[in-house]
N, C-alpha and C. Protein backbone atom coordinates (compact mmCIF):
# COMPACT_ATOMS: atom_id res chain seq x y z
N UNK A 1 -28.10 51.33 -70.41
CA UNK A 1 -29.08 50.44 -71.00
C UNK A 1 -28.33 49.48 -71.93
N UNK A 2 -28.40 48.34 -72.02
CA UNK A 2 -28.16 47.29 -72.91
C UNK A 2 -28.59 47.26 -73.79
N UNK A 3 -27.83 46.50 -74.65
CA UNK A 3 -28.69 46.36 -76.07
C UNK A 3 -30.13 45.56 -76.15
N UNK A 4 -30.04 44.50 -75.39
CA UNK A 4 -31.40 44.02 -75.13
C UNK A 4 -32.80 44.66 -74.66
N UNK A 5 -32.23 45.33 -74.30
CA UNK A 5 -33.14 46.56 -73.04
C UNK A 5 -33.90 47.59 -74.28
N UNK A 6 -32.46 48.10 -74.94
CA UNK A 6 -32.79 48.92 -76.02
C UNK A 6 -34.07 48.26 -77.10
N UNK A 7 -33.57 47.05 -77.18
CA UNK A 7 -34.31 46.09 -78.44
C UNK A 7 -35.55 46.21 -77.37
N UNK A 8 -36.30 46.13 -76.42
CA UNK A 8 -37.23 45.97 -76.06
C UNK A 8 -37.88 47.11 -75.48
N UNK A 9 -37.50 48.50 -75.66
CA UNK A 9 -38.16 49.70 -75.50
C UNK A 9 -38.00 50.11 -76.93
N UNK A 10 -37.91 49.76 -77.69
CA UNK A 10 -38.45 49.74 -79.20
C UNK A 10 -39.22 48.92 -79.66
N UNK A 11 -38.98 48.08 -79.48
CA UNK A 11 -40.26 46.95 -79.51
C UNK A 11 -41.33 47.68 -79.45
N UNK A 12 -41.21 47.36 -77.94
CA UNK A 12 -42.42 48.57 -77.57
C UNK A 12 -43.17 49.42 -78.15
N UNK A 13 -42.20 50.26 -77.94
CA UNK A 13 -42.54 51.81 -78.99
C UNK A 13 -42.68 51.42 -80.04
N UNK A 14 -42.86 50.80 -80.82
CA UNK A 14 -43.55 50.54 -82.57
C UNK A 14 -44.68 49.80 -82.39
N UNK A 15 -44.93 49.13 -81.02
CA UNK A 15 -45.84 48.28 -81.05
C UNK A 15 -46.03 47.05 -81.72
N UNK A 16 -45.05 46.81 -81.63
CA UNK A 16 -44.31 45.27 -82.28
C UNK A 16 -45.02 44.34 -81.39
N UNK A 17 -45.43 43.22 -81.74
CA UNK A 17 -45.12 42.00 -80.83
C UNK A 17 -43.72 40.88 -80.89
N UNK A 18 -43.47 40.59 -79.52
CA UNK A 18 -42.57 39.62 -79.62
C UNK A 18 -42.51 38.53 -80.62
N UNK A 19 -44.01 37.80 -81.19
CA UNK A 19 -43.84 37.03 -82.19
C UNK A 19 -42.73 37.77 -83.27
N UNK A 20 -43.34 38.69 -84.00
CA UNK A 20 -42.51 39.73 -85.27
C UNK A 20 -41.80 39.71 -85.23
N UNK A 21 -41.13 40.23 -83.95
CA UNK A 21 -39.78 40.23 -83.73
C UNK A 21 -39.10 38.66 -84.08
N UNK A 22 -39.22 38.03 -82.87
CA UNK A 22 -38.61 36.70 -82.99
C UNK A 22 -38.48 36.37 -84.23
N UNK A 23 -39.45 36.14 -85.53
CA UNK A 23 -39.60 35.85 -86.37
C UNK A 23 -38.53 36.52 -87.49
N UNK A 24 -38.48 37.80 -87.35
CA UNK A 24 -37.31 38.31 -88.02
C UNK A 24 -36.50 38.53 -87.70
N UNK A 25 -36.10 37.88 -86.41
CA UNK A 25 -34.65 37.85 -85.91
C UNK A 25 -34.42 36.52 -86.06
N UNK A 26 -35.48 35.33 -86.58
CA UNK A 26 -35.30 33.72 -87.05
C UNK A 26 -34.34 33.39 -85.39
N UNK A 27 -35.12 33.84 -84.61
CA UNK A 27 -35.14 33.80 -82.80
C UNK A 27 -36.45 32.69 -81.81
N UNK A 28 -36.26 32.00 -80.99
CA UNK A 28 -37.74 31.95 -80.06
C UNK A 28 -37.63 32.88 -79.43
N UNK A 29 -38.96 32.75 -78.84
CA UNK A 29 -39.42 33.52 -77.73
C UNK A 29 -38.18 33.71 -76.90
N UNK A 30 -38.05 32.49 -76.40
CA UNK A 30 -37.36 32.25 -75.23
C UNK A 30 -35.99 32.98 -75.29
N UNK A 31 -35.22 32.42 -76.06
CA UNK A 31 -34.13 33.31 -76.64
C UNK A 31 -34.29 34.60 -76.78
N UNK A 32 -34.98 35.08 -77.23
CA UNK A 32 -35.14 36.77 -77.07
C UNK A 32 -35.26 37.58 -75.67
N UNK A 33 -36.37 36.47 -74.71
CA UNK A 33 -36.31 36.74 -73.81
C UNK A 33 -34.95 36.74 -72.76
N UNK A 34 -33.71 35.76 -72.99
CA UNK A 34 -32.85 35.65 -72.57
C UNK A 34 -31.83 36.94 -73.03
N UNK A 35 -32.02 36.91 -74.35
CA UNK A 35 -30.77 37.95 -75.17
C UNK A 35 -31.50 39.42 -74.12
N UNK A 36 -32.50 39.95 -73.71
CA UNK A 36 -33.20 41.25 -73.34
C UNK A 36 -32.60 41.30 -71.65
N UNK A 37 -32.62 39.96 -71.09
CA UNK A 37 -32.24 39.94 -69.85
C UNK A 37 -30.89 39.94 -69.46
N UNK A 38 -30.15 38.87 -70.27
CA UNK A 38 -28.63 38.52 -69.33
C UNK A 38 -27.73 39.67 -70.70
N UNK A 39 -28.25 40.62 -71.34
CA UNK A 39 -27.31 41.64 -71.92
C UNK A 39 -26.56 41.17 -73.37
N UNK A 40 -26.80 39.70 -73.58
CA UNK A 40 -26.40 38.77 -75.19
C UNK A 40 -26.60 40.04 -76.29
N UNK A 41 -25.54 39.96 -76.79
CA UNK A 41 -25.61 40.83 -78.06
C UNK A 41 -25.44 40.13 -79.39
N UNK A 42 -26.98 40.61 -79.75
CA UNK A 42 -27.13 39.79 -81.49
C UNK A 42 -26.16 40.38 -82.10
N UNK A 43 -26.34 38.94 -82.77
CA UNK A 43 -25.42 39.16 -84.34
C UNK A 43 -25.88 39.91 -85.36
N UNK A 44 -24.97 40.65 -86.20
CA UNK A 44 -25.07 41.57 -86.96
C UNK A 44 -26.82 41.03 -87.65
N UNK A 45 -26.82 39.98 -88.35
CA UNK A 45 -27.90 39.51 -88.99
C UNK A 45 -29.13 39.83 -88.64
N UNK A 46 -29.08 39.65 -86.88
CA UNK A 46 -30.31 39.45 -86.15
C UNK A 46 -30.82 41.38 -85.87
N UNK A 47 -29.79 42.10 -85.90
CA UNK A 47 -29.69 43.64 -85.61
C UNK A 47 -30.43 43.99 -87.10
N UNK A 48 -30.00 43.99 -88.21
CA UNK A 48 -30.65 43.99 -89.57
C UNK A 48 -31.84 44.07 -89.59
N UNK A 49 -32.13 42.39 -89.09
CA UNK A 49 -33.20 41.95 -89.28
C UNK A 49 -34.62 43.45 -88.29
N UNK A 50 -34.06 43.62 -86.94
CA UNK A 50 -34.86 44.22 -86.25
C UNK A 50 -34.99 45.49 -86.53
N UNK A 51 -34.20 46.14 -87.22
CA UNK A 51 -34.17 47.34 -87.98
C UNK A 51 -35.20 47.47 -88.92
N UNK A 52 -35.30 46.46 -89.89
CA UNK A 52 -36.06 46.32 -90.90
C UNK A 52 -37.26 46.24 -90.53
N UNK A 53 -37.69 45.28 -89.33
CA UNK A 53 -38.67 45.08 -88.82
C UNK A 53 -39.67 46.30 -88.41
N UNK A 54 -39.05 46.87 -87.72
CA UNK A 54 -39.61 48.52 -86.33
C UNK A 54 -39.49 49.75 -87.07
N UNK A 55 -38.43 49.72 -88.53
CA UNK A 55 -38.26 50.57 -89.14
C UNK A 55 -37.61 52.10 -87.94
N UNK A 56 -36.99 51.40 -86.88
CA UNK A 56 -36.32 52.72 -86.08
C UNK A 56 -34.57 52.23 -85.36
N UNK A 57 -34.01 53.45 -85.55
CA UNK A 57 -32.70 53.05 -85.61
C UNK A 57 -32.45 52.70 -84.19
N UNK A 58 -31.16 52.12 -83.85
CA UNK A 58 -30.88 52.09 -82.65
C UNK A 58 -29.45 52.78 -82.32
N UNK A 59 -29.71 53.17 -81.02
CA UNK A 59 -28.46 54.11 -80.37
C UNK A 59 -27.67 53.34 -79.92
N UNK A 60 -27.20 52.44 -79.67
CA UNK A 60 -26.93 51.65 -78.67
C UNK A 60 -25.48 51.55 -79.64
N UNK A 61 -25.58 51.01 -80.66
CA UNK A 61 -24.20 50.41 -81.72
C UNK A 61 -23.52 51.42 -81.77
């Protein structure tokens, strides 16, 4: 699983919407949607940010 993949079966699972997210990853849509598909790995900032957000860690790092 990718990190994108990961970021979006957490998403999920907190019941996040993509707005939230995007928003605290200071991301679009679109871009998120790209970073989940072609495997792009955020920058430390943007990882922070989604942490803070979902309040759940990720395995992936």
């Amino acid at each position: 699983m990718s990190i994108g993949q990961e970021l979006e079966y957490i998403r999920k699972k907190c019941g996040l919407s993509i707005i939230d997210v995007c928003n605290s990853m200071n991301i679009s849509e679109s871009e998120y949607n790209y970073m989940c598909s072609h495997s792009i790995k955020p920058n430390t900032y943007q990882l922070i940010m989604f942490i803070s957000a979902s309040k759940h860690p990720i395995s992936f790092i």
